[in-house]
C-alpha atoms as a PDB file:
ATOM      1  CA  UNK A   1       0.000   0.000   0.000  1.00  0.00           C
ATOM      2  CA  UNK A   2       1.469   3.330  -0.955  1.00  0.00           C
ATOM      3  CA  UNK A   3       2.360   5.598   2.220  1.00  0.00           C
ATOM      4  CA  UNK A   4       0.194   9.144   2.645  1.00  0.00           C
ATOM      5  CA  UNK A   5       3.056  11.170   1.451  1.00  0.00           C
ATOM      6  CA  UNK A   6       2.861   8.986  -1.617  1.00  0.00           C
ATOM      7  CA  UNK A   7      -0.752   9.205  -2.944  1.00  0.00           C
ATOM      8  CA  UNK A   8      -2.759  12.027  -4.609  1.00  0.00           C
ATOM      9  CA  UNK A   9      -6.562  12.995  -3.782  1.00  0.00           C
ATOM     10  CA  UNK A  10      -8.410  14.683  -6.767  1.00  0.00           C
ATOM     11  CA  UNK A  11     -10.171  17.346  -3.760  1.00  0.00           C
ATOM     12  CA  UNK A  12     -13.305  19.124  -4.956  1.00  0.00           C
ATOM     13  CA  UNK A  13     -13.342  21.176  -1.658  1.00  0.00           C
ATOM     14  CA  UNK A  14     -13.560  20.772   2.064  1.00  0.00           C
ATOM     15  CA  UNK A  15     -15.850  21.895   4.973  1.00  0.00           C
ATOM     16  CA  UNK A  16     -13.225  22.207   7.861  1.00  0.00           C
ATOM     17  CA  UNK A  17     -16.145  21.830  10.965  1.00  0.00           C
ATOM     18  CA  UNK A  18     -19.748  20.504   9.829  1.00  0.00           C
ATOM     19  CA  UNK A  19     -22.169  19.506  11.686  1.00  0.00           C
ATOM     20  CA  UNK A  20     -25.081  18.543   9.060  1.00  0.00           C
ATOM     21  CA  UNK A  21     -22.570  16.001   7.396  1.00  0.00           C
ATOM     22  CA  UNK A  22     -22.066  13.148   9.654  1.00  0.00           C
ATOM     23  CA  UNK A  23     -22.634  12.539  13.796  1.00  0.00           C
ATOM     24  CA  UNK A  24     -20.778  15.371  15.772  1.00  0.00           C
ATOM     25  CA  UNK A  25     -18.387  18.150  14.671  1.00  0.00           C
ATOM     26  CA  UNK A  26     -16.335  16.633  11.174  1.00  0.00           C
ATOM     27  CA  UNK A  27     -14.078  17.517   8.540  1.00  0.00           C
ATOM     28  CA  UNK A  28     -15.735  17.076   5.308  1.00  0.00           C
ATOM     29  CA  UNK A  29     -13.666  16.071   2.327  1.00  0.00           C
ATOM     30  CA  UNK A  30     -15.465  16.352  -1.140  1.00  0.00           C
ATOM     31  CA  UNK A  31     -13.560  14.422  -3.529  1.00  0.00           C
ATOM     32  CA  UNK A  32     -13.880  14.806  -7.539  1.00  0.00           C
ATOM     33  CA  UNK A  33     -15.431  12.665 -10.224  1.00  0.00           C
ATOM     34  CA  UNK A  34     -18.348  10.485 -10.567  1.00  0.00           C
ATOM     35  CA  UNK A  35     -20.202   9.025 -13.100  1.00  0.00           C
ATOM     36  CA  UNK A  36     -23.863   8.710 -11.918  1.00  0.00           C
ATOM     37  CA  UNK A  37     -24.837  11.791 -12.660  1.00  0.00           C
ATOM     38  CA  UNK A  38     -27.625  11.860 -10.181  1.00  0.00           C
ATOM     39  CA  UNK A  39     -30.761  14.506 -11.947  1.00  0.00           C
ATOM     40  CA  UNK A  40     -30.848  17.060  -8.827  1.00  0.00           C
ATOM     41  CA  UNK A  41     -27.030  16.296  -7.443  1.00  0.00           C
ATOM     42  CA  UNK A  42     -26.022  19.010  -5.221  1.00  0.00           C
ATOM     43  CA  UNK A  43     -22.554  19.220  -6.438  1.00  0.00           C
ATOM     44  CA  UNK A  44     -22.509  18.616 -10.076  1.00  0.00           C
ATOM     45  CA  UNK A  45     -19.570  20.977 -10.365  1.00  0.00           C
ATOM     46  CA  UNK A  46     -17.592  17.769  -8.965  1.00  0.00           C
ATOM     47  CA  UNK A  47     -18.725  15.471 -11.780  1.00  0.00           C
ATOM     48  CA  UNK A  48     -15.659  16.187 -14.025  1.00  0.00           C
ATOM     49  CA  UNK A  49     -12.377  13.710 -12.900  1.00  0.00           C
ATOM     50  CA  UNK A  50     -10.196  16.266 -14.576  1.00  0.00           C
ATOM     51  CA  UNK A  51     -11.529  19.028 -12.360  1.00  0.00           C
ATOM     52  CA  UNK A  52     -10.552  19.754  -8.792  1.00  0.00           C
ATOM     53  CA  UNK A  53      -6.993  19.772  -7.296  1.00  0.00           C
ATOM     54  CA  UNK A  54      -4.754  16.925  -6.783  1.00  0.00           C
ATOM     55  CA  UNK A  55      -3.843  17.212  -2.853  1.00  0.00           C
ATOM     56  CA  UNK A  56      -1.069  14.573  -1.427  1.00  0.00           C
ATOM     57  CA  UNK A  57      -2.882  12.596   0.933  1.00  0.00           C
ATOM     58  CA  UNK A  58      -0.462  13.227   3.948  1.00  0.00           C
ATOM     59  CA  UNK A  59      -1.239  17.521   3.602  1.00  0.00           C
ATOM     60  CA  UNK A  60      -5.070  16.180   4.198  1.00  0.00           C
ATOM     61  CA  UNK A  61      -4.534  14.168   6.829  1.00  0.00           C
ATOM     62  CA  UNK A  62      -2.614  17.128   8.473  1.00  0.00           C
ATOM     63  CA  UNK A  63      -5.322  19.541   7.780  1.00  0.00           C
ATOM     64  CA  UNK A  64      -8.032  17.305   9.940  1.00  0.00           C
ATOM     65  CA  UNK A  65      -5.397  16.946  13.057  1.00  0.00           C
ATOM     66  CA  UNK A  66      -4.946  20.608  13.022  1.00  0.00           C
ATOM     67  CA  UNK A  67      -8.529  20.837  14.569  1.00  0.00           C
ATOM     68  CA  UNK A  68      -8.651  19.269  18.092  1.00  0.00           C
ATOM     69  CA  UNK A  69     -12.170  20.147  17.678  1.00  0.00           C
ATOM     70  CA  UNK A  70     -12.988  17.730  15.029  1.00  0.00           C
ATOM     71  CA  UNK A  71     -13.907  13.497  15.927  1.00  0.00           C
ATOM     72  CA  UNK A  72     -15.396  12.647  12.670  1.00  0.00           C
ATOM     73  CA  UNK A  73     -14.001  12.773   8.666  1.00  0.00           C
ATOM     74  CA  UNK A  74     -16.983  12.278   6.011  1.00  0.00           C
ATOM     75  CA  UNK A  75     -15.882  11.601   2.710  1.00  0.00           C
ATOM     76  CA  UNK A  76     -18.422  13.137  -0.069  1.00  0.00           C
ATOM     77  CA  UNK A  77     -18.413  14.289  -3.447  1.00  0.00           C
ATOM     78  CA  UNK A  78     -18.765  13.759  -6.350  1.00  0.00           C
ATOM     79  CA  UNK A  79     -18.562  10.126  -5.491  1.00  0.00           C
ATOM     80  CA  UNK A  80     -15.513   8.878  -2.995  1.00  0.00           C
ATOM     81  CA  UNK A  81     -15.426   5.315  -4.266  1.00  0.00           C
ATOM     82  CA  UNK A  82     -13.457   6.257  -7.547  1.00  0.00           C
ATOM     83  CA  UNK A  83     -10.528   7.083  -5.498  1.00  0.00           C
ATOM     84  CA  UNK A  84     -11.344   4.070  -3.048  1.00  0.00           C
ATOM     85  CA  UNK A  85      -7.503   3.043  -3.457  1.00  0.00           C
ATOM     86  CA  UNK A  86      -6.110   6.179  -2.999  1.00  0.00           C
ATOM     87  CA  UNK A  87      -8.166   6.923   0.194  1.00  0.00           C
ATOM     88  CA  UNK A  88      -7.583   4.040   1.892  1.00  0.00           C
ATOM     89  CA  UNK A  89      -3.919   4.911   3.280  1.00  0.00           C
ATOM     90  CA  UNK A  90      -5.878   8.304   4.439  1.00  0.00           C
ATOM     91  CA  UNK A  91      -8.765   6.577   6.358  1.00  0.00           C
ATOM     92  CA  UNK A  92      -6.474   3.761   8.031  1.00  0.00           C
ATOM     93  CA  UNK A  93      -4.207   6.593   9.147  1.00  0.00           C
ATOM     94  CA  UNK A  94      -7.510   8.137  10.870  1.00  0.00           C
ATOM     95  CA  UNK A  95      -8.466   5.098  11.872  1.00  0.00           C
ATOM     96  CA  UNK A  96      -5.670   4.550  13.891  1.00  0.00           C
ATOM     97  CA  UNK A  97      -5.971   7.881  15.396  1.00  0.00           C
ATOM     98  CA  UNK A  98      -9.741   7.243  16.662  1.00  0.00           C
ATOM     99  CA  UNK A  99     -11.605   9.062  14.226  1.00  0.00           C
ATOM    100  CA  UNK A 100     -15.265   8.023  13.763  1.00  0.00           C
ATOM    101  CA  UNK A 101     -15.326   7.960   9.113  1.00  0.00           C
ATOM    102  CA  UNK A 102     -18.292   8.301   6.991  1.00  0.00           C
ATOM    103  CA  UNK A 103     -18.770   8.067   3.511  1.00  0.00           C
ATOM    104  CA  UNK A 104     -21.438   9.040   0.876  1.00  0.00           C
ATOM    105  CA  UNK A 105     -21.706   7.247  -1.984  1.00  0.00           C
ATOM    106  CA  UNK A 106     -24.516   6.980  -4.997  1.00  0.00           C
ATOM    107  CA  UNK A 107     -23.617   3.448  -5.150  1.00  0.00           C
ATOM    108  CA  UNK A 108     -25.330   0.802  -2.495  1.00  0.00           C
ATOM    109  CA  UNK A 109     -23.442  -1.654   0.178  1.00  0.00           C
ATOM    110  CA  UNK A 110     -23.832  -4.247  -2.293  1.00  0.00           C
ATOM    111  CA  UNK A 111     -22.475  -2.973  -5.468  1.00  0.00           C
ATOM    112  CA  UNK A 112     -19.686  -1.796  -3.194  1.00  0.00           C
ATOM    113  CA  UNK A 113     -18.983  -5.182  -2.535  1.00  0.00           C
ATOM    114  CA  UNK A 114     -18.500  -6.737  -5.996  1.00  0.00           C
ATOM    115  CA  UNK A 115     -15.187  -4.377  -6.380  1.00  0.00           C
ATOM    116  CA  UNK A 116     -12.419  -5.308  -4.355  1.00  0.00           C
ATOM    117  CA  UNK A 117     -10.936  -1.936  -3.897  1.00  0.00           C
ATOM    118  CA  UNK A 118     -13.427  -0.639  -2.857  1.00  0.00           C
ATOM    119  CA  UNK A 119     -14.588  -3.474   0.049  1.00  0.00           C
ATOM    120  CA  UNK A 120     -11.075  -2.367   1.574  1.00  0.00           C
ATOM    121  CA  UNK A 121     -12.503   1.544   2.065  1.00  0.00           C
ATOM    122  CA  UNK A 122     -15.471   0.125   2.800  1.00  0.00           C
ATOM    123  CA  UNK A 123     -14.257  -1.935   5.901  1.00  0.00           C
ATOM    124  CA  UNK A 124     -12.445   1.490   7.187  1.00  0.00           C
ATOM    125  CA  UNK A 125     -15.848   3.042   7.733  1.00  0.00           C
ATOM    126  CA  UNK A 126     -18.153   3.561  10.718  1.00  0.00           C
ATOM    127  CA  UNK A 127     -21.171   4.685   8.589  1.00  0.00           C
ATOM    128  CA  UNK A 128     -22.250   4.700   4.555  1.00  0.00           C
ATOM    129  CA  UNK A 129     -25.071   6.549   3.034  1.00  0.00           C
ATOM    130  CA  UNK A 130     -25.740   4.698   0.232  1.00  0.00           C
ATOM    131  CA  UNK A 131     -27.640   4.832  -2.916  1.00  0.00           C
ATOM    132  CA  UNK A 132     -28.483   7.474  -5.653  1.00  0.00           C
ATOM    133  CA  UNK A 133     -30.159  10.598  -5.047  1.00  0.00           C
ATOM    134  CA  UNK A 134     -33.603  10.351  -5.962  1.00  0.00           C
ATOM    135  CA  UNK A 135     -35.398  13.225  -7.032  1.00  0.00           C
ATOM    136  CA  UNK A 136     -39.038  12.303  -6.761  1.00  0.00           C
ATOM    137  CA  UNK A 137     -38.010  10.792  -3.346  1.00  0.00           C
ATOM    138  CA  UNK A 138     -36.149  14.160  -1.701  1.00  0.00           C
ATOM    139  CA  UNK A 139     -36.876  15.238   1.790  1.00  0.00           C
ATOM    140  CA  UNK A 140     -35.327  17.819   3.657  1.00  0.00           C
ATOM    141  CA  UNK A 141     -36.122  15.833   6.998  1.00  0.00           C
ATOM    142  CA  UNK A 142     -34.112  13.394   6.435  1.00  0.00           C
ATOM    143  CA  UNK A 143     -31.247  13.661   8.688  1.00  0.00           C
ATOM    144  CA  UNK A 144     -27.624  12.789   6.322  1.00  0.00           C
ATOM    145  CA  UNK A 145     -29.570  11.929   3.460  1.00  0.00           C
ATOM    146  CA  UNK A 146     -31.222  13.594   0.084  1.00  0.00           C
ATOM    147  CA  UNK A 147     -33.957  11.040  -0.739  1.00  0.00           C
ATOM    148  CA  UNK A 148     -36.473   8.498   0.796  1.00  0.00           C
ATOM    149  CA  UNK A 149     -33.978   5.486  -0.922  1.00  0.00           C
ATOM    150  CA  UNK A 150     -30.641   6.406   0.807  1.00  0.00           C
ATOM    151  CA  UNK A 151     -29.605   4.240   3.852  1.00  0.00           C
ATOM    152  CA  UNK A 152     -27.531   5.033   6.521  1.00  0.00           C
ATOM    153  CA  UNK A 153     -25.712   1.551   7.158  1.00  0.00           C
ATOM    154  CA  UNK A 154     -23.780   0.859  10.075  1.00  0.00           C
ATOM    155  CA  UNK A 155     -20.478  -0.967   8.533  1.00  0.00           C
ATOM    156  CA  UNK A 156     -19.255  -2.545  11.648  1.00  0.00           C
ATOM    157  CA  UNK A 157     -22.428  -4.480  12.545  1.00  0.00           C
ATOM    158  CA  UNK A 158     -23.073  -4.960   8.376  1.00  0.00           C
ATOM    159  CA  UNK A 159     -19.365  -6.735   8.302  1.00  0.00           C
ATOM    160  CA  UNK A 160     -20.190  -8.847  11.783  1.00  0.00           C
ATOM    161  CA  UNK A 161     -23.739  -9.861   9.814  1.00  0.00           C
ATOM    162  CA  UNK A 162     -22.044 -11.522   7.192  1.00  0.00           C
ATOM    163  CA  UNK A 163     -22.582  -8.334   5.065  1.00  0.00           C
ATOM    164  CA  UNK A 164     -26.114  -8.079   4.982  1.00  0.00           C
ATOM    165  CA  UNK A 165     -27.558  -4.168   5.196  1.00  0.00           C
ATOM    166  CA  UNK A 166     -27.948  -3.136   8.937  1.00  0.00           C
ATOM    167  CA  UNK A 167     -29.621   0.120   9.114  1.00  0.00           C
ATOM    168  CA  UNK A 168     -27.657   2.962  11.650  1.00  0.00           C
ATOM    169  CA  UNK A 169     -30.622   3.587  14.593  1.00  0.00           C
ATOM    170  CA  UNK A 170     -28.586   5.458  17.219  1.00  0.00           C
ATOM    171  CA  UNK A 171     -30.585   8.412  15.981  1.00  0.00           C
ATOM    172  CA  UNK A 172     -34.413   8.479  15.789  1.00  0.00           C
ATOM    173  CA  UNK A 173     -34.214  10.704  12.746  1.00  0.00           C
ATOM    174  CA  UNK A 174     -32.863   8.087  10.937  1.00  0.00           C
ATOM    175  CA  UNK A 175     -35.906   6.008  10.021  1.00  0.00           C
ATOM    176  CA  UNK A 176     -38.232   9.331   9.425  1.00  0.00           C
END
């Protein structure tokens, strides 16, 4: 695996403290290129996987430790699983430093799953939003997600249940 100093993140932008993205006060990382193409995405802009800036992966890590404030990282975009490879030096790294990860992601748990690289991001996570935005099915109650379809899985107790889809419920707004 190559080291932080070694890999390059196509970055889109960053929220340095959020609270609407993820559990708790979190660095947000929005991360370039996808290829859904979701009809009502909120950041289209990060569509293109020429656009953004390249960003070694060891300056982003040391961006997020600079805030003692911050317990979370949620990785967004455009859609983080085309740089699955490239993140997964970053999200061991905060891992191993006790920060809780998220991920959203127009893909679902199980499509994940059929691509190797991207089951090892997956397995760094503490919580996926999966599934394409759907525009007939927005809500803005939801709490983390667009529309009615998204999930918000919780990967450790998915991985313990052989994989199967185990819905996050440590928040009532959840299953609004």
């Amino acid at each position: 695996m190559p080291s932080l100093k070694d890999i390059r993140l196509r970055v889109a932008g960053v929220i340095e403290e959020s609270i609407v993205d993820g559990p708790g006060l979190r660095f947000v990382l929005f991360l370039q290129g996808c290829r859904l193409h979701c009809e009502g995405c909120q950041n289209p802009q990060t569509w293109d996987f020429e656009g953004g800036t390249l960003v070694p992966g060891d300056e982003v890590l040391a961006r997020i430790k600079a805030d003692p404030l911050i317990h979370g990282v949620t990785f967004s975009g455009g859609e983080p699983f085309e740089q699955a490879e490239a993140l997964l030096p970053l999200a061991l790294a905060l891992k191993e430093q006790g920060y809780h990860l998220m991920a959203y992601t127009g893909y679902t748990l199980e499509q994940l799953l059929q691509k190797p690289a991207c089951r090892a991001f997956l397995e760094s996570l503490d919580l996926l939003v999966d599934g394409p935005f759907i525009k007939a099915q927005k809500s803005l109650e939801l709490r983390f997600r667009g529309s009615r379809n998204q999930r918000i899985l919780n990967i450790p107790a998915c991985r313990q249940n052989g994989w199967a889809a185990v819905l996050d419920t440590s928040n009532e707004a959840v299953e609004r």
